[in-house]
Protein backbone atom coordinates (compact mmCIF):
# COMPACT_ATOMS: atom_id res chain seq x y z
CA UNK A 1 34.41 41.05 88.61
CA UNK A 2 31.83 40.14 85.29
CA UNK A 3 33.33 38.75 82.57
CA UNK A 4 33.43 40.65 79.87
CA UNK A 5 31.99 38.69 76.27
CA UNK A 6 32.51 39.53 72.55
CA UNK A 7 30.34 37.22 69.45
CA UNK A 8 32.26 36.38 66.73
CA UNK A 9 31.12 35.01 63.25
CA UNK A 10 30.94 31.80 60.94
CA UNK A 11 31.86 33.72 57.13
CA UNK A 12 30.57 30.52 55.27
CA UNK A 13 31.77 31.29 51.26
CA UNK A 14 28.90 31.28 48.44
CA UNK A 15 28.01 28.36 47.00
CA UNK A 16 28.88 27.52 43.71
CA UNK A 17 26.35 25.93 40.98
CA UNK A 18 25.78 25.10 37.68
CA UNK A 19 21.75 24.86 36.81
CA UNK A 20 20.86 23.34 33.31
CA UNK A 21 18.07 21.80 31.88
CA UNK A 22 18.93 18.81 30.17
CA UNK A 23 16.96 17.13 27.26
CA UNK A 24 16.83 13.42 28.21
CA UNK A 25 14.43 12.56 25.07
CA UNK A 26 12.53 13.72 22.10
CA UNK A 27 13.34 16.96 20.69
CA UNK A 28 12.35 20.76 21.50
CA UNK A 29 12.30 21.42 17.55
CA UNK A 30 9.42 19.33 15.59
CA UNK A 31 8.63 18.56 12.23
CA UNK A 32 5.58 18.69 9.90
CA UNK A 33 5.24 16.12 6.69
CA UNK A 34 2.17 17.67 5.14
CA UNK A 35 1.81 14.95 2.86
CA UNK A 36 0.93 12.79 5.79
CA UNK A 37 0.39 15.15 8.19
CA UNK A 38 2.78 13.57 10.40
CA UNK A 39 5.08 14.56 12.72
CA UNK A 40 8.52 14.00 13.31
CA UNK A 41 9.20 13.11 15.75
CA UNK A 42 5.82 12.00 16.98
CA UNK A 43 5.44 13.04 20.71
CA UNK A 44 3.20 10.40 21.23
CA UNK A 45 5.27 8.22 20.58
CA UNK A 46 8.51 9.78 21.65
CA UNK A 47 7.91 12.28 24.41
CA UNK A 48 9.87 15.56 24.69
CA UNK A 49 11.33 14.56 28.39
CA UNK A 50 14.03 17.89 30.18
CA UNK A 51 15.06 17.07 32.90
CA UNK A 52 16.73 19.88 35.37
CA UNK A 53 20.27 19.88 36.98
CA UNK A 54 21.58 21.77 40.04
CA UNK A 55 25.29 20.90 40.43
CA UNK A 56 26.27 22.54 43.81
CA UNK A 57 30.16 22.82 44.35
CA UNK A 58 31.01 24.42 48.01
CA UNK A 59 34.21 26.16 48.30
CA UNK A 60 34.58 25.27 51.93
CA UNK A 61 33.88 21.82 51.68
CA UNK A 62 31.66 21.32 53.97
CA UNK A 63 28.52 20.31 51.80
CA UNK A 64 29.39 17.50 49.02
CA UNK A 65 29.48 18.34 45.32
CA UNK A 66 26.57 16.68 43.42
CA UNK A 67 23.01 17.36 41.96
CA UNK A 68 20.55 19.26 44.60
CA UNK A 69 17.67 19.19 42.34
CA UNK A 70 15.68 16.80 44.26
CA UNK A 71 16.23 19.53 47.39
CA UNK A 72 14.59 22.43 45.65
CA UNK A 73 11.50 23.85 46.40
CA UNK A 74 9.09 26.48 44.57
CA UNK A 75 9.45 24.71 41.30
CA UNK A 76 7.04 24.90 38.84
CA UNK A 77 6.66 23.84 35.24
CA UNK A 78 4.16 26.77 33.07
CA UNK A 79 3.39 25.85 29.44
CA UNK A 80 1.63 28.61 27.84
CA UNK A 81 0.14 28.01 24.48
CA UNK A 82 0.13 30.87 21.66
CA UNK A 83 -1.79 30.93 18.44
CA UNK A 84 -3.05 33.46 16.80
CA UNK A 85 -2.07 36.16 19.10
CA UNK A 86 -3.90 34.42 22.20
CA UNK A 87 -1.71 33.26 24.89
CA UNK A 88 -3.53 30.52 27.14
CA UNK A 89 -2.44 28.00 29.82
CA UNK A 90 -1.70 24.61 28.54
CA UNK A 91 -2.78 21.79 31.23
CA UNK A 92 -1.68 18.91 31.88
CA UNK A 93 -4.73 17.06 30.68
CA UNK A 94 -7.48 17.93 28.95
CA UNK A 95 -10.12 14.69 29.32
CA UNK A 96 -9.14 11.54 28.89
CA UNK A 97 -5.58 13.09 27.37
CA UNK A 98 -2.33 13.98 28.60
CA UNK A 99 -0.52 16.83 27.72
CA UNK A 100 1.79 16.54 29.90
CA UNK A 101 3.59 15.45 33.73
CA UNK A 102 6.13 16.44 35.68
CA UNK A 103 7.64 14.42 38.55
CA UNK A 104 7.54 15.06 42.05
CA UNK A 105 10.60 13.85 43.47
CA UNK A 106 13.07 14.54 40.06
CA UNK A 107 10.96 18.05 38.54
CA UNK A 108 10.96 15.79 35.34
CA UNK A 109 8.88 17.55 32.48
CA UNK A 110 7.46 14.98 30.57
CA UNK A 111 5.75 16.42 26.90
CA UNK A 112 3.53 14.43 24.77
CA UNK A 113 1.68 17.14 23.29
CA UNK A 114 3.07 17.58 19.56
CA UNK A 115 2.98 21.72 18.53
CA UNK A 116 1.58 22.40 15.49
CA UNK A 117 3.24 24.47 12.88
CA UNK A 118 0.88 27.61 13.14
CA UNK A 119 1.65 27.98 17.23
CA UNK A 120 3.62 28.18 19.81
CA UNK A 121 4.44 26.03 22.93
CA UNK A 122 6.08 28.38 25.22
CA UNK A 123 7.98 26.14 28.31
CA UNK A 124 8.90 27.96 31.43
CA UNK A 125 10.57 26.38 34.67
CA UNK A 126 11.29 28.41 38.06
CA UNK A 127 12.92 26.59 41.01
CA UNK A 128 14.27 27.53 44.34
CA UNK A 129 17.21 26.08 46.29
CA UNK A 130 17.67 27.55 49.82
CA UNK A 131 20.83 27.83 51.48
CA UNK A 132 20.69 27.22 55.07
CA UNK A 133 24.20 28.05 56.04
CA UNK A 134 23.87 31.67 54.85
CA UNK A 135 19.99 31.48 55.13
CA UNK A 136 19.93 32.63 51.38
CA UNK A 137 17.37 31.55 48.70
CA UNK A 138 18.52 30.60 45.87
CA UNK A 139 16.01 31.45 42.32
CA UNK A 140 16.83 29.25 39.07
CA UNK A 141 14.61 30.45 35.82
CA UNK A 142 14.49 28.89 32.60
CA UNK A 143 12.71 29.39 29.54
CA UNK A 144 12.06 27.74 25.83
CA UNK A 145 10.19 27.68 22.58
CA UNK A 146 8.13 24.23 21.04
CA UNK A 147 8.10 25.12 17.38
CA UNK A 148 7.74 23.08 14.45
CA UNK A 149 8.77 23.17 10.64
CA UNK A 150 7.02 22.39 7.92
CA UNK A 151 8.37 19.92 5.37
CA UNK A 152 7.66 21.94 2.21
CA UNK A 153 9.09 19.81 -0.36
CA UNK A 154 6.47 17.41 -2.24
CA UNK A 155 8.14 14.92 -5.31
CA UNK A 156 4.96 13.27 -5.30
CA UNK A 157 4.91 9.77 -7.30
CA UNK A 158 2.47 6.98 -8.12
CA UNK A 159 4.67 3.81 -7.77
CA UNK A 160 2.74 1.16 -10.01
CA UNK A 161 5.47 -1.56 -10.11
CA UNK A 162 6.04 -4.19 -12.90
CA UNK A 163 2.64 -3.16 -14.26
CA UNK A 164 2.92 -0.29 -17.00
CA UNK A 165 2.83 -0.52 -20.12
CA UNK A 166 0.59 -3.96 -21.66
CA UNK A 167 0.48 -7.01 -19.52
CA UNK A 168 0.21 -10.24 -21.33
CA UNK A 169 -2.16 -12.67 -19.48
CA UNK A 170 -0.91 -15.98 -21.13
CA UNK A 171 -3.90 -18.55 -20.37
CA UNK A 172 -1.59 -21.79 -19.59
CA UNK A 173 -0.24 -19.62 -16.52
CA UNK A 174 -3.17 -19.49 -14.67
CA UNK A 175 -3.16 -16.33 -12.96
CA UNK A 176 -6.83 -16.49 -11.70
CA UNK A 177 -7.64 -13.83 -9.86
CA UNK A 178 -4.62 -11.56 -8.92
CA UNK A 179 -4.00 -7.69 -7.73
CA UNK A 180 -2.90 -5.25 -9.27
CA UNK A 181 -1.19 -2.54 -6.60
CA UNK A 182 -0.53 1.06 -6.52
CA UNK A 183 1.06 3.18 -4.45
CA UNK A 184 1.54 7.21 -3.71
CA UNK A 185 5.26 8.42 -2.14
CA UNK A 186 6.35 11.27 -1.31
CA UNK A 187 9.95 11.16 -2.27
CA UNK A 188 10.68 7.71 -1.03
CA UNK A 189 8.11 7.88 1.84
CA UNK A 190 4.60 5.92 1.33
CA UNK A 191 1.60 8.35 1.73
CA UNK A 192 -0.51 6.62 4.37
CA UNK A 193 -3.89 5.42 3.11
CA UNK A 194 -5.56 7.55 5.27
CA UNK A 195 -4.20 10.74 3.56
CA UNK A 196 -4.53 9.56 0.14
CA UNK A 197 -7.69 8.48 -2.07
CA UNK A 198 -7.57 6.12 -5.35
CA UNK A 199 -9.79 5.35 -8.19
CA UNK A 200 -9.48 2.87 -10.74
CA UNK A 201 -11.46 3.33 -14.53
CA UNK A 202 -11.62 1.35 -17.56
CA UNK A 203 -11.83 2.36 -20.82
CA UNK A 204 -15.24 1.71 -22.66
CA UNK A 205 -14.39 1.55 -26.50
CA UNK A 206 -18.09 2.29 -27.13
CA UNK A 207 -18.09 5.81 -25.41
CA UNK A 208 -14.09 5.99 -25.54
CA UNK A 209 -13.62 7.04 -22.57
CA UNK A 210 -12.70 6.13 -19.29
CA UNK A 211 -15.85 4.81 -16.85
CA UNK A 212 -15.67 4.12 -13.04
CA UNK A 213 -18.99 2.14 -13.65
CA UNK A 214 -17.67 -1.34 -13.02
CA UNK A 215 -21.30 -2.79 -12.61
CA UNK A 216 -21.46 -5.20 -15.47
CA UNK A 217 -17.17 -5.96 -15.86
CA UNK A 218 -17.04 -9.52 -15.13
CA UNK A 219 -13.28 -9.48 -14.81
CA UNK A 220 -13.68 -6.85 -11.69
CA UNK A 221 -13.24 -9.11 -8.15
CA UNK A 222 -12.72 -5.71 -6.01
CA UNK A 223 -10.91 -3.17 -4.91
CA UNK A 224 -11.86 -0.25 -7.45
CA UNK A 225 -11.46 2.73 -4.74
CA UNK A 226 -8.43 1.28 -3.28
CA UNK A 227 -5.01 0.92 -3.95
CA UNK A 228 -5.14 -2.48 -5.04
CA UNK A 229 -7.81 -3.65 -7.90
CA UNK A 230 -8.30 -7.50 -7.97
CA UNK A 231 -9.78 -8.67 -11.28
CA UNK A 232 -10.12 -12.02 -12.85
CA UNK A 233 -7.86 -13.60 -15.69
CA UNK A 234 -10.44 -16.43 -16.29
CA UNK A 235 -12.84 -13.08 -17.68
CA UNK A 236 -9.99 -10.47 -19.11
CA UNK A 237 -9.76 -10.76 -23.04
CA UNK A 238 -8.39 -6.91 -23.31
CA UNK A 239 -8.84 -4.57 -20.44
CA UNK A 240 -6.83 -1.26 -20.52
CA UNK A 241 -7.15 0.40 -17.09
CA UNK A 242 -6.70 3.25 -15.49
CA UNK A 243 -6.47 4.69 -11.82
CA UNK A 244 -6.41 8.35 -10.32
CA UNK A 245 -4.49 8.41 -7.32
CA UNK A 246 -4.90 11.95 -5.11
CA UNK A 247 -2.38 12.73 -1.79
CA UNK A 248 -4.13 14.34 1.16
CA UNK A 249 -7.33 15.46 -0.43
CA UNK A 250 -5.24 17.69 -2.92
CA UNK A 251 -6.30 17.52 -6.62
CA UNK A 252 -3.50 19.56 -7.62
CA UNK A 253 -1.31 16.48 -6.33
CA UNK A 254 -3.52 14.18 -8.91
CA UNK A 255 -1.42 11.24 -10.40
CA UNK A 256 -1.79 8.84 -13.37
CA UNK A 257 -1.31 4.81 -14.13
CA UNK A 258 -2.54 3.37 -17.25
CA UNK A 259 -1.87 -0.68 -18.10
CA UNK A 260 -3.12 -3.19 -20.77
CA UNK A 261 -4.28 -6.35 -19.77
CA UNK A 262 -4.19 -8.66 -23.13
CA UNK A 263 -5.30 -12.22 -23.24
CA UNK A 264 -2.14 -13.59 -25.28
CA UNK A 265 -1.24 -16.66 -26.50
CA UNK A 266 1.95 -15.87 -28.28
CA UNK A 267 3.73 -18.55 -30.77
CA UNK A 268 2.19 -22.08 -31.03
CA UNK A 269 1.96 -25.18 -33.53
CA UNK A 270 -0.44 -27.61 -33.48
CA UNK A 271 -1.26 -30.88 -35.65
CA UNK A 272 -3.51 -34.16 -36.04
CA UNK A 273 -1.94 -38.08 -36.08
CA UNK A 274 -3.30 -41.00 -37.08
CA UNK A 275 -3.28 -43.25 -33.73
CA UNK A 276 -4.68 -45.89 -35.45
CA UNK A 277 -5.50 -46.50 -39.48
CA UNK A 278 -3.41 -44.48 -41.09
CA UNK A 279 -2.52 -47.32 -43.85
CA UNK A 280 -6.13 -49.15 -44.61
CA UNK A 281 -6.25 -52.97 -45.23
CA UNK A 282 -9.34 -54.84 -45.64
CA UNK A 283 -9.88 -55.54 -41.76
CA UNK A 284 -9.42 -52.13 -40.72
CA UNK A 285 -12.43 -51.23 -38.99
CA UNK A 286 -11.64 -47.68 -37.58
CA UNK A 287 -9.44 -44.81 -37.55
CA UNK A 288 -8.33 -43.10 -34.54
CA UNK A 289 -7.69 -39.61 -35.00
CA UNK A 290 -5.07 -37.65 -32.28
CA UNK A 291 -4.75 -34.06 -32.34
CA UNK A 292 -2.11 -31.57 -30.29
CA UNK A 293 -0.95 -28.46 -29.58
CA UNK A 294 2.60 -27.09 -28.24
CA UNK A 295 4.44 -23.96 -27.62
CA UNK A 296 7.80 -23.07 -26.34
CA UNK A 297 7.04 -24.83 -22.93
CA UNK A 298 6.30 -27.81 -24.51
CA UNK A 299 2.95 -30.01 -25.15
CA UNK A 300 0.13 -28.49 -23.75
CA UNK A 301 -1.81 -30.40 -21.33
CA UNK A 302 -5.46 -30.21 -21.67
CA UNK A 303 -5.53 -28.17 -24.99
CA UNK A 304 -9.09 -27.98 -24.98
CA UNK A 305 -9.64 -25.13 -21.93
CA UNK A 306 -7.65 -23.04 -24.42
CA UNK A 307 -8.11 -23.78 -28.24
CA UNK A 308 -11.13 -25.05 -30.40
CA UNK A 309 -10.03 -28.19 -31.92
CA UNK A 310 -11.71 -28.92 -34.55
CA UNK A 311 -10.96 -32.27 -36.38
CA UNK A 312 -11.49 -33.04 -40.22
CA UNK A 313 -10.99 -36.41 -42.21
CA UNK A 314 -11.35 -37.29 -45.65
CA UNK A 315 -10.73 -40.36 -47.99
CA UNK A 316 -9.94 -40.62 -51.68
CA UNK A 317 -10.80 -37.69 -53.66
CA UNK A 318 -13.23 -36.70 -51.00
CA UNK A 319 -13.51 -33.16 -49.64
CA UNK A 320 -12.63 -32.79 -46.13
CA UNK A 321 -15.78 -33.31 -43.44
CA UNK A 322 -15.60 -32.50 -39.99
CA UNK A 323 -15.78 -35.27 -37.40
CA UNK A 324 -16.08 -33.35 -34.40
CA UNK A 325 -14.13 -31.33 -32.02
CA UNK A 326 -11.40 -32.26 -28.88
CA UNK A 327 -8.15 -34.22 -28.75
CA UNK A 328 -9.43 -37.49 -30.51
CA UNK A 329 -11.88 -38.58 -33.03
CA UNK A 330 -12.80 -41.53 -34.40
CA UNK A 331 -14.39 -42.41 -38.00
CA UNK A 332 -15.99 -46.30 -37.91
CA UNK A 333 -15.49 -48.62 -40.57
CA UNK A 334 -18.84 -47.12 -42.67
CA UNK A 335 -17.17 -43.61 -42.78
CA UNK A 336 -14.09 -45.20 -45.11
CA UNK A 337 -13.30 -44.79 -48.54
CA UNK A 338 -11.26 -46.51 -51.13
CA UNK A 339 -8.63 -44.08 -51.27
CA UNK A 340 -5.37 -42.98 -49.02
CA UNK A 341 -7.06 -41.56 -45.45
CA UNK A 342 -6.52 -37.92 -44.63
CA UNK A 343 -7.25 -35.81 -41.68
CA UNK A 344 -7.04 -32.19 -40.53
CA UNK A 345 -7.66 -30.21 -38.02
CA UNK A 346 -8.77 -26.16 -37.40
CA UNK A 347 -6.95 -24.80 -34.38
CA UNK A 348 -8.35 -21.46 -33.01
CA UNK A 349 -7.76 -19.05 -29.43
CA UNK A 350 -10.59 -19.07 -27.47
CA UNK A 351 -11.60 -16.24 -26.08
CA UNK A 352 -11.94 -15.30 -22.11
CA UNK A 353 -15.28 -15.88 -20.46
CA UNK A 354 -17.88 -13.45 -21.68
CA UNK A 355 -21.41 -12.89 -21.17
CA UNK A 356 -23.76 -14.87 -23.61
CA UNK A 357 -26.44 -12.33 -24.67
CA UNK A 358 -29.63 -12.47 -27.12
CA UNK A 359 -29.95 -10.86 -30.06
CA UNK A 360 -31.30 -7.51 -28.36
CA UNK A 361 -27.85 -7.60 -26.59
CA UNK A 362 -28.92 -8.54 -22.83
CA UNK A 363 -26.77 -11.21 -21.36
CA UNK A 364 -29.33 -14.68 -21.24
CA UNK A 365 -29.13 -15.68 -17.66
CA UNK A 366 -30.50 -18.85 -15.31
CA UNK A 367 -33.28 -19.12 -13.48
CA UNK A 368 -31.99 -18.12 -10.60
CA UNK A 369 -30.69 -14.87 -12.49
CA UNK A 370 -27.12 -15.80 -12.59
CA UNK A 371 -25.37 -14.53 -15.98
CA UNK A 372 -24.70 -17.47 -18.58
CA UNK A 373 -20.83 -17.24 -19.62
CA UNK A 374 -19.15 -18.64 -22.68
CA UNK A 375 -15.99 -19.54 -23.99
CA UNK A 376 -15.84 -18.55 -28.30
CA UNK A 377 -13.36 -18.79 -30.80
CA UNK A 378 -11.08 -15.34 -31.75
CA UNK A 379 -11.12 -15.93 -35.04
CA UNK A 380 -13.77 -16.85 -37.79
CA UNK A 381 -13.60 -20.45 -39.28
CA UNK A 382 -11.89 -21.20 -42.06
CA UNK A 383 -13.52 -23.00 -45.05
C-alpha cells in the first residue's frame, strides 16, 4: 500500500523596521556671511556626515532586534547638483578635491562640499535589505535638500581703538616708532583681511587735502595700505591722519578714521642756579652756572634732547649776554664785574626731526644722499 503525503508550510510573520537617516555631524542647512564670504558652518572643516539606520524587530523572534544596515545591498548615495535650472551629477572628486565619500561597510555619507547660496545640493540614498525567510526584498528611499542662507544683515564698523580724536605724543615718553591699528567688523565679527582693503592719507596743509603720497613723510615707517600704519614719534611734530577702510571690495561699505598726532609738551618750569659764585669775593675766580627743567613727573633727565637751553649772565648794571647753551655754563674770572652776579636762561620746545632744506626749499642731504635732519626751536627767541 503507498503512503499517501501532504506539504505543509512555514507562515514566517513580516518583519518589522524602522529606516532613518541620521545626521551624525555638520548640518544639512548652511549659512552665508557675505561680508566674509564665509560659511557657517564650514564643510571643510566640519563635514556634513548621515549616517543610515535599519532597526529590524521580528515578531517571531527568530532573527535578533538590532541595526541591519551593514547587511543591505543595492545602496547607493546620488548627489545631483542644480543651478540655474541645470541638474548635473556631483562626484565624489573632482581633481585633487573631495566632494565627497561614502563607506563601504557602514553606507556612511561623508559631505565636504559647502552649497552655495544660488544652488542646490540635492542628496538621494536607495538601499535594499533582502529577507531570506520570506525571500522578499526589501527597498528603503530617502531624499534631501543642501541649501544655504544668506546672512543679509551688515552693521559694518571701523573699530579704531584708543586712537580718535588728537593724540598727544609727549617727547619724555619715548614712543619711538609705534602702530597705529584699525579694524573693520561686521557686527562684532572681524572682516578677514582678505575681504577687506585699507588706506591711510595725511592731510597736506599746503593743498588741504588729504594725500596718499607718503614719499617724502619722514614720520611714515610702513604699513600705509594695511590695517596697521607704523610711523615714527622721533619725526611727528603734527600729523592729522586719515584712513579709508572698504569690506569685500564694496565702496558703498566705505568707512572713516581721522586722528591727530601732536608733539606736546604740556605744563613745565624751568630755572638757572648758581653752583658756584653766586656771592663774589676777591678770590673768586669763576662762576658755575646750573640750569633745569621739571614737569609734573619730576626733574627731567637729559633736558637737552627736548628744550633749547639757552643760558645768560650779567654783572652790575650790565645787560644780560649769552654764555652758551646746555645744562651748565661757566663765566672765568675775566668775564666778572663789580656788581651783584646775575644769570638767566631762555627755555624753548624743540621741535621733532625735520628735514634741513636750502633756501630753494630742497632738503640738503650727505654725500651719500641721505637727508640731513634737524632738531629747531618752536618758538622765536626772545630779546
Amino acid at each position: 500500500m503507498r503512503i499517501k503525503q501532504n506539504q505543509g508550510r512555514v507562515v514566517h510573520a513580516p518583519l518589522s523596521f524602522i529606516f532613518q537617516i541620521v545626521e551624525m555631524g555638520g548640518s544639512l542647512l548652511q549659512k552665508y556671511d557675505a561680508s566674509s564670504q564665509s560659511f557657517i558652518p564650514d564643510r571643510r572643516l566640519t563635514p556634513f556626515v548621515l549616517q543610515p539606520q535599519l532597526i529590524i524587530s521580528d515578531p517571531d523572534g527568530t532573527v535578533a532586534t538590532a541595526d541591519y544596515v551593514t547587511q543591505m545591498v543595492n545602496v547607493t548615495w546620488t548627489l545631483k547638483h542644480i543651478a540655474g535650472g541645470i541638474i548635473s551629477i556631483l562626484p565624489a572628486t573632482s581633481g585633487s578635491t573631495t566632494y565627497y565619500d561614502v563607506n563601504a561597510v557602514t553606507k556612511k555619507l561623508t559631505l565636504y562640499r559647502n552649497t552655495l547660496p544660488q544652488e542646490v545640493v540635492k542628496i538621494a540614498f536607495h538601499g535594499e535589505y533582502v529577507d531570506k525567510r520570506r525571500n522578499e526584498v526589501l527597498k528603503f528611499d530617502w531624499e534631501k535638500d543642501c541649501v544655504t542662507e544668506t546672512q543679509t544683515d551688515l552693521n559694518i564698523t571701523l573699530d579704531a581703538g584708543r586712537w580718535r580724536g588728537m593724540v598727544r605724543l609727549v617727547p619724555m615718553r619715548h614712543w619711538g616708532q609705534f602702530g597705529i591699528p584699525v579694524q573693520l567688523k561686521n557686527g562684532p565679527d572681524d572682516i578677514p583681511d582678505a575681504r577687506a582693503s585699507y588706506q591711510w592719507q595725511w592731510w597736506n596743509p599746503t593743498t588741504r587735502a588729504f594725500s596718499e603720497d607718503f614719499s617724502e613723510q619722514a614720520w611714515l615707517v610702513n604699513g600705509e595700505q594695511t590695517k596697521e600704519i607704523i610711523v615714527d614719534q622721533e619725526f611727528i611734530q603734527d600729523v592729522t591722519l586719515r584712513v579709508k577702510a572698504i569690506a569685500y571690495g564694496n565702496a558703498n561699505t566705505a568707512k572713516y578714521f581721522v586722528t591727530r598726532l601732536k608733539r606736546w609738551y604740556g605744563q613745565f618750569d624751568y630755572d638757572v642756579e648758581f653752583l658756584r659764585g653766586k656771592y663774589i669775593f676777591h678770590d673768586t675766580a669763576t662762576v658755575v652756572l646750573n640750569a633745569w627743567v621739571a614737569n609734573a613727573r619730576g626733574i627731567i633727565s637729559n633736558p637737552c634732547k627736548y628744550f633749547d637751553m639757552e643760558l645768560f649772565f650779567a654783572s652790575g648794571d650790565g645787560e644780560f649776554e649769552s654764555i652758551g647753551y646746555g645744562e651748565e655754563a661757566i663765566v672765568n674770572k675775566g668775564g666778572l664785574q663789580s656788581g651783584q652776579p646775575q644769570a638767566g636762561i631762555l627755555c624753548r620746545e624743540l621741535s621733532a626731526y625735520r628735514a634741513l632744506c636750502d633756501d630753494s626749499g630742497k632738503p640738503v642731504t650727505m654725500d651719500d644722499g641721505t637727508v640731513i635732519f634737524i632738531q629747531i626751536p618752536t618758538k622765536s627767541r626772545e630779546v
